[in-house]
C-alpha atoms as a PDB file:
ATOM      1  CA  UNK A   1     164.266 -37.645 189.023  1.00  0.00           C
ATOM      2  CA  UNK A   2     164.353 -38.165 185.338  1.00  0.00           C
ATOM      3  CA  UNK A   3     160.762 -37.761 185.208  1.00  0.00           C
ATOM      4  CA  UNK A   4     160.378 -34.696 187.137  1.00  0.00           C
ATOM      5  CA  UNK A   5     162.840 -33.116 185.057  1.00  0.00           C
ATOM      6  CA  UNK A   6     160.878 -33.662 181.686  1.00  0.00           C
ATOM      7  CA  UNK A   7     157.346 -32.597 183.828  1.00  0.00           C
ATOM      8  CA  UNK A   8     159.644 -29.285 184.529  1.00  0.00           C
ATOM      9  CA  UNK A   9     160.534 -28.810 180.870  1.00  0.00           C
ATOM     10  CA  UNK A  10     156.785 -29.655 179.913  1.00  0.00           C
ATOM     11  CA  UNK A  11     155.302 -27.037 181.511  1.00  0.00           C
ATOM     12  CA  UNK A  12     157.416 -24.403 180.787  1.00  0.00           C
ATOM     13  CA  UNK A  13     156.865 -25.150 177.195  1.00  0.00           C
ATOM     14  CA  UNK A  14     153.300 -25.468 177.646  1.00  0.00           C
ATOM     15  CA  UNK A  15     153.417 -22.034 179.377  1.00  0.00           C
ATOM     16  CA  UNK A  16     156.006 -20.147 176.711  1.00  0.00           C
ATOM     17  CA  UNK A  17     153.125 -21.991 174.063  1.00  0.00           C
ATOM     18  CA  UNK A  18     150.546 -20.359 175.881  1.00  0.00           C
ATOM     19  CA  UNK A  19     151.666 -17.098 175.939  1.00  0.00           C
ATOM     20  CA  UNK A  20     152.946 -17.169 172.360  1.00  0.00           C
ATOM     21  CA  UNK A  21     149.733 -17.853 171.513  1.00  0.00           C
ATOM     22  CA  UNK A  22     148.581 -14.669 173.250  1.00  0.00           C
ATOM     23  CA  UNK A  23     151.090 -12.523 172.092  1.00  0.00           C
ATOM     24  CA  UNK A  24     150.270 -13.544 168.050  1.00  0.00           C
ATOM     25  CA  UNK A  25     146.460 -12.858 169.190  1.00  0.00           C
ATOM     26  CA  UNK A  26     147.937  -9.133 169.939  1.00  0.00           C
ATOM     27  CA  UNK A  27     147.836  -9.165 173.725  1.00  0.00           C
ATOM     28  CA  UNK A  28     150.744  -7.715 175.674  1.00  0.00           C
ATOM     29  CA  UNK A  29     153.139 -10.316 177.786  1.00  0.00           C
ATOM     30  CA  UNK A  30     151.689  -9.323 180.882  1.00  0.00           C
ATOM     31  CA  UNK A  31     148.248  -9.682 179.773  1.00  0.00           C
ATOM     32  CA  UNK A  32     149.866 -13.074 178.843  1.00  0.00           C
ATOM     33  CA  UNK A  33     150.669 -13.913 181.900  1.00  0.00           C
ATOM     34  CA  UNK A  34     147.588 -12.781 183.178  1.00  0.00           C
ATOM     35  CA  UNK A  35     145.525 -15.249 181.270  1.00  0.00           C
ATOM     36  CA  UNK A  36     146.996 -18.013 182.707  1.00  0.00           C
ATOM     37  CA  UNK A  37     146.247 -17.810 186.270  1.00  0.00           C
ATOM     38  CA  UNK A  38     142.390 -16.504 184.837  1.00  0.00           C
ATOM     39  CA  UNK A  39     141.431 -20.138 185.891  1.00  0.00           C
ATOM     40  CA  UNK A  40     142.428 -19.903 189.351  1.00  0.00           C
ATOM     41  CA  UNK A  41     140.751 -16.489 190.075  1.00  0.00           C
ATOM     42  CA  UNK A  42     137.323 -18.530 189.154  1.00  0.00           C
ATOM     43  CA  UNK A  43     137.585 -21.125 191.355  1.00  0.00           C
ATOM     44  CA  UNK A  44     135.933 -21.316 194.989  1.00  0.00           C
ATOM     45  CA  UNK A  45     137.843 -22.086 197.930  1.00  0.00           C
ATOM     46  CA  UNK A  46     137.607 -25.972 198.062  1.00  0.00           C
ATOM     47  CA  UNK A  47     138.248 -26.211 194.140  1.00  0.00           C
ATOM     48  CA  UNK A  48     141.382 -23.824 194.689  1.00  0.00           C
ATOM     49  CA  UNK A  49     142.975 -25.924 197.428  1.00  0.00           C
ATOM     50  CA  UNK A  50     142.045 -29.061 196.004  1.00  0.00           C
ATOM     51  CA  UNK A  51     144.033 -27.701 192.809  1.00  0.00           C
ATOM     52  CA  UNK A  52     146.856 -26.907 194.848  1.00  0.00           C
ATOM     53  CA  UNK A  53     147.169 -29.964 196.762  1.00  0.00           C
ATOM     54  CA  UNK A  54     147.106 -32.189 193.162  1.00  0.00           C
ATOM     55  CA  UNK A  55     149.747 -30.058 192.179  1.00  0.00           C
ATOM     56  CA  UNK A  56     151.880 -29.650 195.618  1.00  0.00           C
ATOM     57  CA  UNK A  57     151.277 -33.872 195.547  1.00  0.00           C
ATOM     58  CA  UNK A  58     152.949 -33.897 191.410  1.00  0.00           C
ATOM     59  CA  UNK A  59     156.078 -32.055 193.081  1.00  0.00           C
ATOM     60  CA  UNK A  60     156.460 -33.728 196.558  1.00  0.00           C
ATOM     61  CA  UNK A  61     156.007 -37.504 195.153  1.00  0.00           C
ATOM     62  CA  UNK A  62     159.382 -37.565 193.054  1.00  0.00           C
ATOM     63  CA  UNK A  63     160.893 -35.548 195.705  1.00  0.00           C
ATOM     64  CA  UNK A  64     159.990 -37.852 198.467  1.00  0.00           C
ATOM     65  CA  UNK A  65     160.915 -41.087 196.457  1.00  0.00           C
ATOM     66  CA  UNK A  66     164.798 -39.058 195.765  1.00  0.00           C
ATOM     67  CA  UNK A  67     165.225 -38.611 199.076  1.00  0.00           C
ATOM     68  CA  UNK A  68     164.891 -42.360 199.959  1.00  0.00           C
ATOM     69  CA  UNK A  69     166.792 -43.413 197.298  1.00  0.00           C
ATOM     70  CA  UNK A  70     169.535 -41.076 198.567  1.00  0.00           C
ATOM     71  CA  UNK A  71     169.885 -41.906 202.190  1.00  0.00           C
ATOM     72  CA  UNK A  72     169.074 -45.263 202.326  1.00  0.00           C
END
């Protein structure tokens, strides 16, 4: 659980980094925000749900492994 805590807290400093970045290059914080799902709205289909089941599979791993630990 330890681990998925400090994934948590390294992406939201990745993303406050990210828009930082933006907003010293002079774009607004919803322009920001905008930028970062950019990637996404490039992808095709398969690429998009392949994306989304690497990440779904980097949240549901520690989850799964907590919830044996805690009712066993």
């Amino acid at each position: 659980m330890k681990s998925f805590f400090i994934f948590i807290f390294l992406l939201v400093l990745s993303i406050g980094f990210a828009v930082a970045m933006d907003l010293l290059l002079g774009y607004s914080i919803s322009q920001g925000l905008q930028n970062l799902n950019n990637p996404f709205w490039l992808m095709d289909n398969i690429e998009l749900s392949t994306s989304l089941i690497i990440i779904s599979l980097l949240f549901l791993k520690p989850l799964i492994v907590f919830v044996k630990k805690k009712f066993r």
